[in-house]
Structure formats: structure tokens, C-alpha cells
N, C-alpha and C. Protein backbone atom coordinates (compact mmCIF):
# COMPACT_ATOMS: atom_id res chain seq x y z
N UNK A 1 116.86 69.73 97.13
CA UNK A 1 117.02 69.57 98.57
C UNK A 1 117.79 70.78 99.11
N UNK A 2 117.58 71.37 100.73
CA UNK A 2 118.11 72.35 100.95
C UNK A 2 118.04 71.74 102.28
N UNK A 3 119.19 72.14 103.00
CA UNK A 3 119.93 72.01 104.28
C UNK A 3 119.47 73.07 105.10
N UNK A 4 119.46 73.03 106.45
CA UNK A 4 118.53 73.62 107.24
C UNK A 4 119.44 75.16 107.20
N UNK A 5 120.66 74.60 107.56
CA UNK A 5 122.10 76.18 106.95
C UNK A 5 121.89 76.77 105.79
N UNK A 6 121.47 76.27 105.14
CA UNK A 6 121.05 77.11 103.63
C UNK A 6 119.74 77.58 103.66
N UNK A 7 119.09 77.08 104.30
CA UNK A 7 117.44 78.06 104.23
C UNK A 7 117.65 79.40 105.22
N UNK A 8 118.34 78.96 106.03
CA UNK A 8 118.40 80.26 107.42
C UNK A 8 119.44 81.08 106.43
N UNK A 9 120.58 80.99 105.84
CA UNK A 9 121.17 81.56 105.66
C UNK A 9 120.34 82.58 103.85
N UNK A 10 119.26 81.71 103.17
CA UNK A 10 118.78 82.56 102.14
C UNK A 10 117.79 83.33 102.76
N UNK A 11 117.11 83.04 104.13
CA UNK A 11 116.20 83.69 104.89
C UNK A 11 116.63 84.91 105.00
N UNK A 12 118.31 84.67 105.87
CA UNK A 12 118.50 86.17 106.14
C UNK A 12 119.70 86.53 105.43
N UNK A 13 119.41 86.21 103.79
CA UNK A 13 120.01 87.26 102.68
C UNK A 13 118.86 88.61 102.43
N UNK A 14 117.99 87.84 102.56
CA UNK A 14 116.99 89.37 102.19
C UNK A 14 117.21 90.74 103.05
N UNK A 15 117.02 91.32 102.64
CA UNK A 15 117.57 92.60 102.97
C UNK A 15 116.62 93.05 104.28
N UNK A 16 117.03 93.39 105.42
CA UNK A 16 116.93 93.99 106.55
C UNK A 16 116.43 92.59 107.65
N UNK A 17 116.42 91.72 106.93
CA UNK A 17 115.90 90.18 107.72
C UNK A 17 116.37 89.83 108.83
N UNK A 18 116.66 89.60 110.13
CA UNK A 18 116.98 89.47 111.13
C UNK A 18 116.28 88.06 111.84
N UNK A 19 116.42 87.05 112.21
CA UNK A 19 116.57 85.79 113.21
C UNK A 19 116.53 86.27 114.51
N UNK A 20 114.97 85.54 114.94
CA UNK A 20 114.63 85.27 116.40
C UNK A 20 113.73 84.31 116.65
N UNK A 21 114.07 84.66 118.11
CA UNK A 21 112.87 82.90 118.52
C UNK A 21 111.52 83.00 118.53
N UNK A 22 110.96 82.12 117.86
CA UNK A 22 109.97 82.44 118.16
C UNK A 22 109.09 80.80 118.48
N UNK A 23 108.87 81.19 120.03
CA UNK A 23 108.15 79.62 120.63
C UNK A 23 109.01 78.54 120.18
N UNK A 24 110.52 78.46 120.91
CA UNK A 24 111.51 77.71 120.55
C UNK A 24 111.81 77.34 118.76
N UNK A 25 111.70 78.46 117.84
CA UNK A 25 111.66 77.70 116.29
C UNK A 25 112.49 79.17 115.56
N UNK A 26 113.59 78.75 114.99
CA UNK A 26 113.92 80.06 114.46
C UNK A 26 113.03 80.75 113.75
N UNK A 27 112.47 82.11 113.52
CA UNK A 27 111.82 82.52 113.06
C UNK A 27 112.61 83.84 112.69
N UNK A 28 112.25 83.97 110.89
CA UNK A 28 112.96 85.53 110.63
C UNK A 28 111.84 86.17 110.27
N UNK A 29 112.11 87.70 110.18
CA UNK A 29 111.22 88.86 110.19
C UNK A 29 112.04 90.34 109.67
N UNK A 30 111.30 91.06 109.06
CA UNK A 30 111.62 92.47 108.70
C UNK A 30 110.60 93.25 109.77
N UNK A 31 109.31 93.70 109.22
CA UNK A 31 108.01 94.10 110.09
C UNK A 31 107.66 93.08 111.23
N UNK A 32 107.56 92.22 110.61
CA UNK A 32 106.99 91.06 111.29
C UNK A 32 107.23 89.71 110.41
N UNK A 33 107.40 88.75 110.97
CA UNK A 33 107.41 86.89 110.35
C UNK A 33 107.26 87.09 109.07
N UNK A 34 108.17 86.75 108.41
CA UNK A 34 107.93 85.93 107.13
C UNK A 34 108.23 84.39 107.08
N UNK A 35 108.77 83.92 107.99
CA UNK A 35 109.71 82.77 107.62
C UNK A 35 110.05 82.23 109.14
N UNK A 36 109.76 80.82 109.47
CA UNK A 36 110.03 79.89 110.62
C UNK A 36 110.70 78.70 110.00
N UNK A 37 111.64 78.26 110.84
CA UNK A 37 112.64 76.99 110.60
C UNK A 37 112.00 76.02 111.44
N UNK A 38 111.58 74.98 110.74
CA UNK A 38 111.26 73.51 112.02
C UNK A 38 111.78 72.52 111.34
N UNK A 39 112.94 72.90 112.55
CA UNK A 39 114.50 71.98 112.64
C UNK A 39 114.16 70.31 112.43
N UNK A 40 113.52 69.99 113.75
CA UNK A 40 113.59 68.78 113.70
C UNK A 40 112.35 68.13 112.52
N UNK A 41 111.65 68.82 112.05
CA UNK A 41 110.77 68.20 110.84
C UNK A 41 111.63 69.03 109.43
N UNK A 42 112.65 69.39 109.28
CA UNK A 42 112.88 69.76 108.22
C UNK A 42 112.31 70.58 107.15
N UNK A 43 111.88 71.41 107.89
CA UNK A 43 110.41 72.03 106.78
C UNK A 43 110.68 73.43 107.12
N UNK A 44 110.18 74.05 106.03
CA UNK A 44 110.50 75.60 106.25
C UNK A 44 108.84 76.38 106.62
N UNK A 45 108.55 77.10 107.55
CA UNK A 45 107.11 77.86 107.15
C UNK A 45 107.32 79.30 106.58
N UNK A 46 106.68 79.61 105.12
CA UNK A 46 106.73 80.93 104.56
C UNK A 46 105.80 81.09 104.48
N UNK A 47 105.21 82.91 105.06
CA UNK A 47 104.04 83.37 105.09
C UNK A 47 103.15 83.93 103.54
N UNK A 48 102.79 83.32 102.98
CA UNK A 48 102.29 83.60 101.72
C UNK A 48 101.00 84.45 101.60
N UNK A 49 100.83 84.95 100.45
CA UNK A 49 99.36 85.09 100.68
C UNK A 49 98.74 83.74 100.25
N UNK A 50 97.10 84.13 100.43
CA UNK A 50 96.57 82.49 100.01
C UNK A 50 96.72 82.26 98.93
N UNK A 51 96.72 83.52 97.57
CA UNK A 51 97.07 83.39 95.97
C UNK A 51 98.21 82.49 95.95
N UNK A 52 99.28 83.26 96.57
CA UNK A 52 100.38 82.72 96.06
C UNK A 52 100.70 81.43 96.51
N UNK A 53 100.05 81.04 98.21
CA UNK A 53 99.76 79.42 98.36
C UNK A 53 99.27 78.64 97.21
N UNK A 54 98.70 79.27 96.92
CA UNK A 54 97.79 78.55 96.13
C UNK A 54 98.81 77.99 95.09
N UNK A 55 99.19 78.60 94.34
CA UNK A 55 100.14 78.66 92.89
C UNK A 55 100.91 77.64 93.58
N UNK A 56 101.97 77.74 94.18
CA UNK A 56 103.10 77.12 95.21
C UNK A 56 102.26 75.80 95.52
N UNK A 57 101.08 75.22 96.00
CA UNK A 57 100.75 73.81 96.06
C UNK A 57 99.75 73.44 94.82
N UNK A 58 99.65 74.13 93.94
CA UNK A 58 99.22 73.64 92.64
C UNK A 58 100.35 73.05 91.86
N UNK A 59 101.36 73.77 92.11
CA UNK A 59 103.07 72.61 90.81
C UNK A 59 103.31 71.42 91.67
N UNK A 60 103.35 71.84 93.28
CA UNK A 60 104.15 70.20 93.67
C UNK A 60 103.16 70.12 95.58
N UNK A 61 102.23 69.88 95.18
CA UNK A 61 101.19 69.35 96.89
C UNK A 61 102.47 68.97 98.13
N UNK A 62 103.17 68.15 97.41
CA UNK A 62 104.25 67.12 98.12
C UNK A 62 105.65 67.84 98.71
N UNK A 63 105.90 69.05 98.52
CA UNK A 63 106.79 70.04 98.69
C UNK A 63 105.90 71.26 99.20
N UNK A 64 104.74 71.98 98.58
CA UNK A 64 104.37 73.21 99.33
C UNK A 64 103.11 73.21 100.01
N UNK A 65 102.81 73.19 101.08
CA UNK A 65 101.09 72.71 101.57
C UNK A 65 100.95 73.37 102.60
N UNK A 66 99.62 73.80 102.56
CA UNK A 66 99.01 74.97 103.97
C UNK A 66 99.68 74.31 105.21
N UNK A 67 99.56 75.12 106.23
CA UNK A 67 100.21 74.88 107.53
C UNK A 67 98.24 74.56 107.77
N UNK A 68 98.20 72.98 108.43
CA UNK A 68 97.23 72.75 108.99
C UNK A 68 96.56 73.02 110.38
N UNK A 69 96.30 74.80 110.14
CA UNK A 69 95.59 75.30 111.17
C UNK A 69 94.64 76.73 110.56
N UNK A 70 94.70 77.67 111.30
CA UNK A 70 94.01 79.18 110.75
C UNK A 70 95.03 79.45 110.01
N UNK A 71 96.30 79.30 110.16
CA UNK A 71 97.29 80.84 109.83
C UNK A 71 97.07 79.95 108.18
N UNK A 72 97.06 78.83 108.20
CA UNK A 72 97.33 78.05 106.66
C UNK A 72 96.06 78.46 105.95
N UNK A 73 95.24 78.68 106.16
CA UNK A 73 94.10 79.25 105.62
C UNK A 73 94.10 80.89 105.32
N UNK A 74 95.36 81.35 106.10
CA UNK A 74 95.78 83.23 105.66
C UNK A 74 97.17 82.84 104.73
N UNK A 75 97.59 81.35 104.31
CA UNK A 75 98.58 81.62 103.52
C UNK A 75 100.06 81.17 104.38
N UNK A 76 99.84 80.72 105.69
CA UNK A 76 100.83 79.85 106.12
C UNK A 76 101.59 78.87 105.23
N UNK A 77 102.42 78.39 104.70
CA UNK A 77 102.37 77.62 103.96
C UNK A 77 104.10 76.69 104.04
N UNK A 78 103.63 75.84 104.41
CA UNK A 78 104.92 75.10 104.83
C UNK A 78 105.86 74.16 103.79
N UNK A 79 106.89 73.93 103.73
CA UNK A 79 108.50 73.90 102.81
C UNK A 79 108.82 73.07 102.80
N UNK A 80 108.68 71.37 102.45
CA UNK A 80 109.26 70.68 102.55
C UNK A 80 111.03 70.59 101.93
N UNK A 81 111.97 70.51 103.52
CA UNK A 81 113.17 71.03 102.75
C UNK A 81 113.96 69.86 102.05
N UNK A 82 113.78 68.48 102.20
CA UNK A 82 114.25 67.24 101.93
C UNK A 82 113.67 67.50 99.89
N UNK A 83 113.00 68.01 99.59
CA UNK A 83 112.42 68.18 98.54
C UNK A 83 111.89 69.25 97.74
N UNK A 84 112.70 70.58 97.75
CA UNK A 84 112.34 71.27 97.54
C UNK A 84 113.66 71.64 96.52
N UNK A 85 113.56 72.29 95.37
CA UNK A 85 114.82 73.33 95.00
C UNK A 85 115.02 74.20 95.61
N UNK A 86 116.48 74.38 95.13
CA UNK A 86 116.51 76.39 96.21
C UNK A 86 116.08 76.94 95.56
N UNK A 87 116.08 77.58 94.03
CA UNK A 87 115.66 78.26 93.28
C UNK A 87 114.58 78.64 93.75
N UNK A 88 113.30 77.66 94.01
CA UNK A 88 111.88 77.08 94.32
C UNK A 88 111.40 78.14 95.82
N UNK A 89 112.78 77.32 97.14
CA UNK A 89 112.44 78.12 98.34
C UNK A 89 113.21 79.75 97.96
N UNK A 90 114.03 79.89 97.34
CA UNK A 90 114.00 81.46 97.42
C UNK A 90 113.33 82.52 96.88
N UNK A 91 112.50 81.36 95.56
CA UNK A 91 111.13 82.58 94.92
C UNK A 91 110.23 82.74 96.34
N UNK A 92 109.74 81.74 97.63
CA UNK A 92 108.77 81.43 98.20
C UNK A 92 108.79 82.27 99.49
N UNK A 93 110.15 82.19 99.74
CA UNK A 93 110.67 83.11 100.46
C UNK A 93 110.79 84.92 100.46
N UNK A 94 111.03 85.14 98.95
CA UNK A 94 111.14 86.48 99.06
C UNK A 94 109.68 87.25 99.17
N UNK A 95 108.77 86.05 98.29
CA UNK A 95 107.68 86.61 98.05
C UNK A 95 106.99 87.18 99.65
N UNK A 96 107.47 85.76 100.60
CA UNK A 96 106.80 86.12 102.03
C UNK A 96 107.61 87.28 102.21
N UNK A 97 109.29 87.34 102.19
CA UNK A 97 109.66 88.65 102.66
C UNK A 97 109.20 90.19 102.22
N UNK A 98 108.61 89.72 100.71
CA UNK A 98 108.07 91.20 100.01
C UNK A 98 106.69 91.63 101.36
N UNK A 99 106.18 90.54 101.43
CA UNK A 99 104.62 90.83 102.44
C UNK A 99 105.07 91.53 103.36
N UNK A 100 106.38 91.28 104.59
CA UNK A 100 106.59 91.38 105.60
C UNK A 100 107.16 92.76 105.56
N UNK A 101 107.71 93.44 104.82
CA UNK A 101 107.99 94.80 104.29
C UNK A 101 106.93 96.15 104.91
């Protein structure tokens, strides 16, 4: 389990990561988005590729699953934070932050 203060705060450990709004939802970024906070559903969105979606909802469906629209089909891929390890969201995380580079 990870607390909504602990995802924002491993969000913007990565190096040059910076927090903004984006369409009322914290959203961090280097180039562009890797990573959105949705506060009131508890869930993290990390921009994956679709590979690495893939891998990420092949170990646990119930913790990592496409964002149900287009972007989840480019690898959107949303965090359940009530159920997730950190270990888990900070491999998922950096990987989106490596993309956003």
C-alpha cells in the first residue's frame, strides 16, 4: 500500500521531475507526463509503453490495468495505490520517467 504523499513524493524523486496541474489532477513531468495522481480514486496513472503494460498487468490485473480509453491502448496504465508495493510503483514509475526523458 502507498499513501497518496508517498507516490507524489517518489514521483518527484526522479531527477528533474516537477508537479503540475493537469485538468484539476496532479500530474508530474520531465519532457512531458509521466505520472498523474487521482486523489480521490487513489490510483496512480504511469505512462508505460504497451510492453511494459503489458508485463505490469500480467503479475497482478488487480493492481496494474490499462487506463480505459486510447491513451491505455499507448500504455496508459493505471496504479492501484490501496494495493500496490512501493518497490512495485517505483520500478513503474521510473520506467514511465525513463520514457518522458
Amino acid at each position: 500500500m502507498v499513501d497518496i504523499e508517498t507516490a507524489r513524493q517518489m514521483a518527484l524523486s526522479l531527477s528533474g521531475a516537477t508537479e503540475h496541474d493537469h485538468f484539476g489532477k496532479p500530474a508530474f513531468k520531465v519532457k512531458r507526463i509521466f505520472s498523474t495522481l487521482w486523489i480521490n480514486d487513489r490510483r496512480m496513472m504511469v505512462a508505460l509503453t504497451p510492453v511494459d503494460q503489458s508485463v505490469f498487468h500480467s503479475f497482478d490485473a488487480s493492481i496494474f490495468h490499462p487506463v480505459p480509453n486510447k491513451w491505455g491502448l499507448k500504455g496508459a496504465t493505471f496504479v492501484e495505490l490501496d494495493l500496490v508495493r512501493p518497490e512495485m510503483l517505483q520500478d513503474a514509475l521510473t520506467l514511465a520517467w525513463e520514457k518522458s526523458c
